[in-house]
C-alpha atoms as a PDB file:
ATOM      1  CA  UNK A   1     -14.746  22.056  -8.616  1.00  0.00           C
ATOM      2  CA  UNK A   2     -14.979  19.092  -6.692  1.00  0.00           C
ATOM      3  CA  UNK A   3     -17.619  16.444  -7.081  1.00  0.00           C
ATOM      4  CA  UNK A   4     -19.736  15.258  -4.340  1.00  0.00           C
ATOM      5  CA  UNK A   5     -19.153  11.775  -4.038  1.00  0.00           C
ATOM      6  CA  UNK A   6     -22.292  11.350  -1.925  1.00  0.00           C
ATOM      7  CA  UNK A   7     -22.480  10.779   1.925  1.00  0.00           C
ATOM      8  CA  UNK A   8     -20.291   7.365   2.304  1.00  0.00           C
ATOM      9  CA  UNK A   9     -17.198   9.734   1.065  1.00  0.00           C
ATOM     10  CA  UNK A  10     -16.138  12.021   3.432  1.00  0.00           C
ATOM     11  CA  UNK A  11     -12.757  13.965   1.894  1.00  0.00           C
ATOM     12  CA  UNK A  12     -13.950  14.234  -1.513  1.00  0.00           C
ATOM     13  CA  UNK A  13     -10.807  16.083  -2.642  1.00  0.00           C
ATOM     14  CA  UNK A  14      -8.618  13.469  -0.849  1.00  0.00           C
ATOM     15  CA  UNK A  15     -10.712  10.737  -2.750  1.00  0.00           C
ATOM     16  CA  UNK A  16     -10.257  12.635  -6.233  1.00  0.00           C
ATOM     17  CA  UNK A  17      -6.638  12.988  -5.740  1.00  0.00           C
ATOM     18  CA  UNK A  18      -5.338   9.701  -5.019  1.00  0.00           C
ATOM     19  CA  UNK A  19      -8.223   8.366  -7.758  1.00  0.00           C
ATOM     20  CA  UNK A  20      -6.271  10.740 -10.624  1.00  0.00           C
ATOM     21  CA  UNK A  21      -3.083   8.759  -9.328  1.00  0.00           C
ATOM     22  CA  UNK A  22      -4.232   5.120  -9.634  1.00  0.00           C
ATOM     23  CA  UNK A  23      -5.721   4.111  -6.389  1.00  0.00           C
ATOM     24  CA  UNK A  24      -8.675   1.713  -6.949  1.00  0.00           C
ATOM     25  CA  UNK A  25     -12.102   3.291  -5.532  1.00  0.00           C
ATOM     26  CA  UNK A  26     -12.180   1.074  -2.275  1.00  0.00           C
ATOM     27  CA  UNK A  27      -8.549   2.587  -1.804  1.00  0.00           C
ATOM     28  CA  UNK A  28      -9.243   5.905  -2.423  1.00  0.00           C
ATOM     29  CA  UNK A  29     -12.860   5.859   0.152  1.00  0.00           C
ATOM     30  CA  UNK A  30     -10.551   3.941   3.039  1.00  0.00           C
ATOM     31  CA  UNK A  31      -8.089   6.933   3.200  1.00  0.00           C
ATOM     32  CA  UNK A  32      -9.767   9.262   1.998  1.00  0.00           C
ATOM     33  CA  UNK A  33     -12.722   9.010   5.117  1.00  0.00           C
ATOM     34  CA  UNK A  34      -9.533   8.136   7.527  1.00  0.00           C
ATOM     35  CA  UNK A  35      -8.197  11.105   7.122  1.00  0.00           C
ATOM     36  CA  UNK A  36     -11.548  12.876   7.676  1.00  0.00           C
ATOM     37  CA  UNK A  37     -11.986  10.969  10.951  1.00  0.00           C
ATOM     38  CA  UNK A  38     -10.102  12.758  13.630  1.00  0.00           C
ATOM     39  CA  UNK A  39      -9.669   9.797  15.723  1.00  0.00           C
ATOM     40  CA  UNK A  40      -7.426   8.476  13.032  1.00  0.00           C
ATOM     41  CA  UNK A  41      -3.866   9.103  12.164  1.00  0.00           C
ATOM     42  CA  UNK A  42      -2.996   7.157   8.873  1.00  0.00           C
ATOM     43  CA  UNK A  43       0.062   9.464   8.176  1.00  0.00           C
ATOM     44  CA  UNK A  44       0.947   8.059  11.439  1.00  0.00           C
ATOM     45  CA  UNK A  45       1.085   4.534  11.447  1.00  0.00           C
ATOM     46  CA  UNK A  46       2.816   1.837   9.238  1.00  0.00           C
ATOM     47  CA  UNK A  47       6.740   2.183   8.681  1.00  0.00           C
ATOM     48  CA  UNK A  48       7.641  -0.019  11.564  1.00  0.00           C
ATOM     49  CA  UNK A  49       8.639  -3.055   9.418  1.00  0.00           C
ATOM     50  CA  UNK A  50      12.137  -4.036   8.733  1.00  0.00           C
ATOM     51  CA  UNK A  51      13.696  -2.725   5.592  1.00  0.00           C
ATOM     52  CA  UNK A  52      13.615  -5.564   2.815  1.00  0.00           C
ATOM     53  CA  UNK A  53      18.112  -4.530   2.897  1.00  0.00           C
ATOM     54  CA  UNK A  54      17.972  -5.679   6.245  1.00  0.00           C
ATOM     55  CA  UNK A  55      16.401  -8.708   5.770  1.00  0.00           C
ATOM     56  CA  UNK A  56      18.052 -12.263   4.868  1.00  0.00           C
ATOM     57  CA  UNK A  57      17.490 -14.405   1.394  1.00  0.00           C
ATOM     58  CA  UNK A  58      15.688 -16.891   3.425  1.00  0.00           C
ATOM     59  CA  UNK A  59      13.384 -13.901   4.776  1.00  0.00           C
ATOM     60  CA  UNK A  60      12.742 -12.490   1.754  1.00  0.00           C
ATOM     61  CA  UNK A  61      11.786 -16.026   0.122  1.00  0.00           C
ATOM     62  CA  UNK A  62       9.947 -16.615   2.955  1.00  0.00           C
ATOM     63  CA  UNK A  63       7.712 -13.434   2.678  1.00  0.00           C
ATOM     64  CA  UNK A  64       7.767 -13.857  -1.468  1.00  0.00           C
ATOM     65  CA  UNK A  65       6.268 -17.355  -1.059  1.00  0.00           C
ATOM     66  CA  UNK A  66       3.436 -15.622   1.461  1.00  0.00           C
ATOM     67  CA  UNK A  67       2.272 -13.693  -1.242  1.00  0.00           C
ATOM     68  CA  UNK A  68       2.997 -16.074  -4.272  1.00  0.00           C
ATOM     69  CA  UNK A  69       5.700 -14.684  -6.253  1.00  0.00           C
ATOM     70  CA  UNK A  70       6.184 -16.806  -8.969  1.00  0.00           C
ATOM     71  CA  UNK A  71      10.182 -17.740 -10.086  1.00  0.00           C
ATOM     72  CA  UNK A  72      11.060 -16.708  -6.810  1.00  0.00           C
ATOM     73  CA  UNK A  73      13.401 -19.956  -6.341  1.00  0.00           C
ATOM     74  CA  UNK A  74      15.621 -18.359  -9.057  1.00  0.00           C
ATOM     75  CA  UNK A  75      15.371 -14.547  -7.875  1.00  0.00           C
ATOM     76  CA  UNK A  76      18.991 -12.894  -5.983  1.00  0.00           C
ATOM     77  CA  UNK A  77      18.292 -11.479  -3.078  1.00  0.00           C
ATOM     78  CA  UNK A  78      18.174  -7.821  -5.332  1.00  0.00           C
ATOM     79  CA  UNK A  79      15.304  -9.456  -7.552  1.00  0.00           C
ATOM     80  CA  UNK A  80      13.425 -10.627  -4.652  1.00  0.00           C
ATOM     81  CA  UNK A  81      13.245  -7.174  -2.974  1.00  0.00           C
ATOM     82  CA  UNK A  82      12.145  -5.619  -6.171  1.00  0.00           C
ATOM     83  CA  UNK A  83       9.146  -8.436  -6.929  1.00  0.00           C
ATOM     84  CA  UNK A  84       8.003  -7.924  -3.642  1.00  0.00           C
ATOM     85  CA  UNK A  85       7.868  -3.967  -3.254  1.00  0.00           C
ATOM     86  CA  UNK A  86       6.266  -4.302  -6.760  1.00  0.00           C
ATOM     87  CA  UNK A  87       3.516  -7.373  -6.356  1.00  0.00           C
END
């Protein structure tokens, strides 16, 4: 049975699922009460970036020094892509 998470949660089993698969609580409440809303879509947006493959070295060291991936300078192209889909 599913707990009641009180009024400020508003998919309770959407909230309990993606807590059981890591998401931190402020996470799990932000989609969990978008996909409740029916004004909102979040299945539909995001995926409009450029693919990290598509980008240059200099791109990815750009975006890696954004976010402050340490030994970056010393990364291949193939290291860079995986510290940043994994920061």
């Amino acid at each position: 049975m599913t707990k009641d998470h009180g009024p400020q949660i508003k998919d309770d089993d959407a909230y309990e699922s993606l807590r059981e698969k890591g998401a931190s609580k402020e996470k799990a409440a932000r989609i969990a009460n978008a996909r409740a809303n029916k004004d909102m879509h979040p299945s539909e947006k995001g995926g409009h970036a450029e693919r990290y493959e598509d980008r240059t070295k200099d791109e990815l060291m750009d975006r890696a020094r954004e976010i402050g991936i340490e030994g970056r300078s010393k990364m291949n192209k193939d290291e860079l892509i995986d510290a940043l889909r994994n920061h």
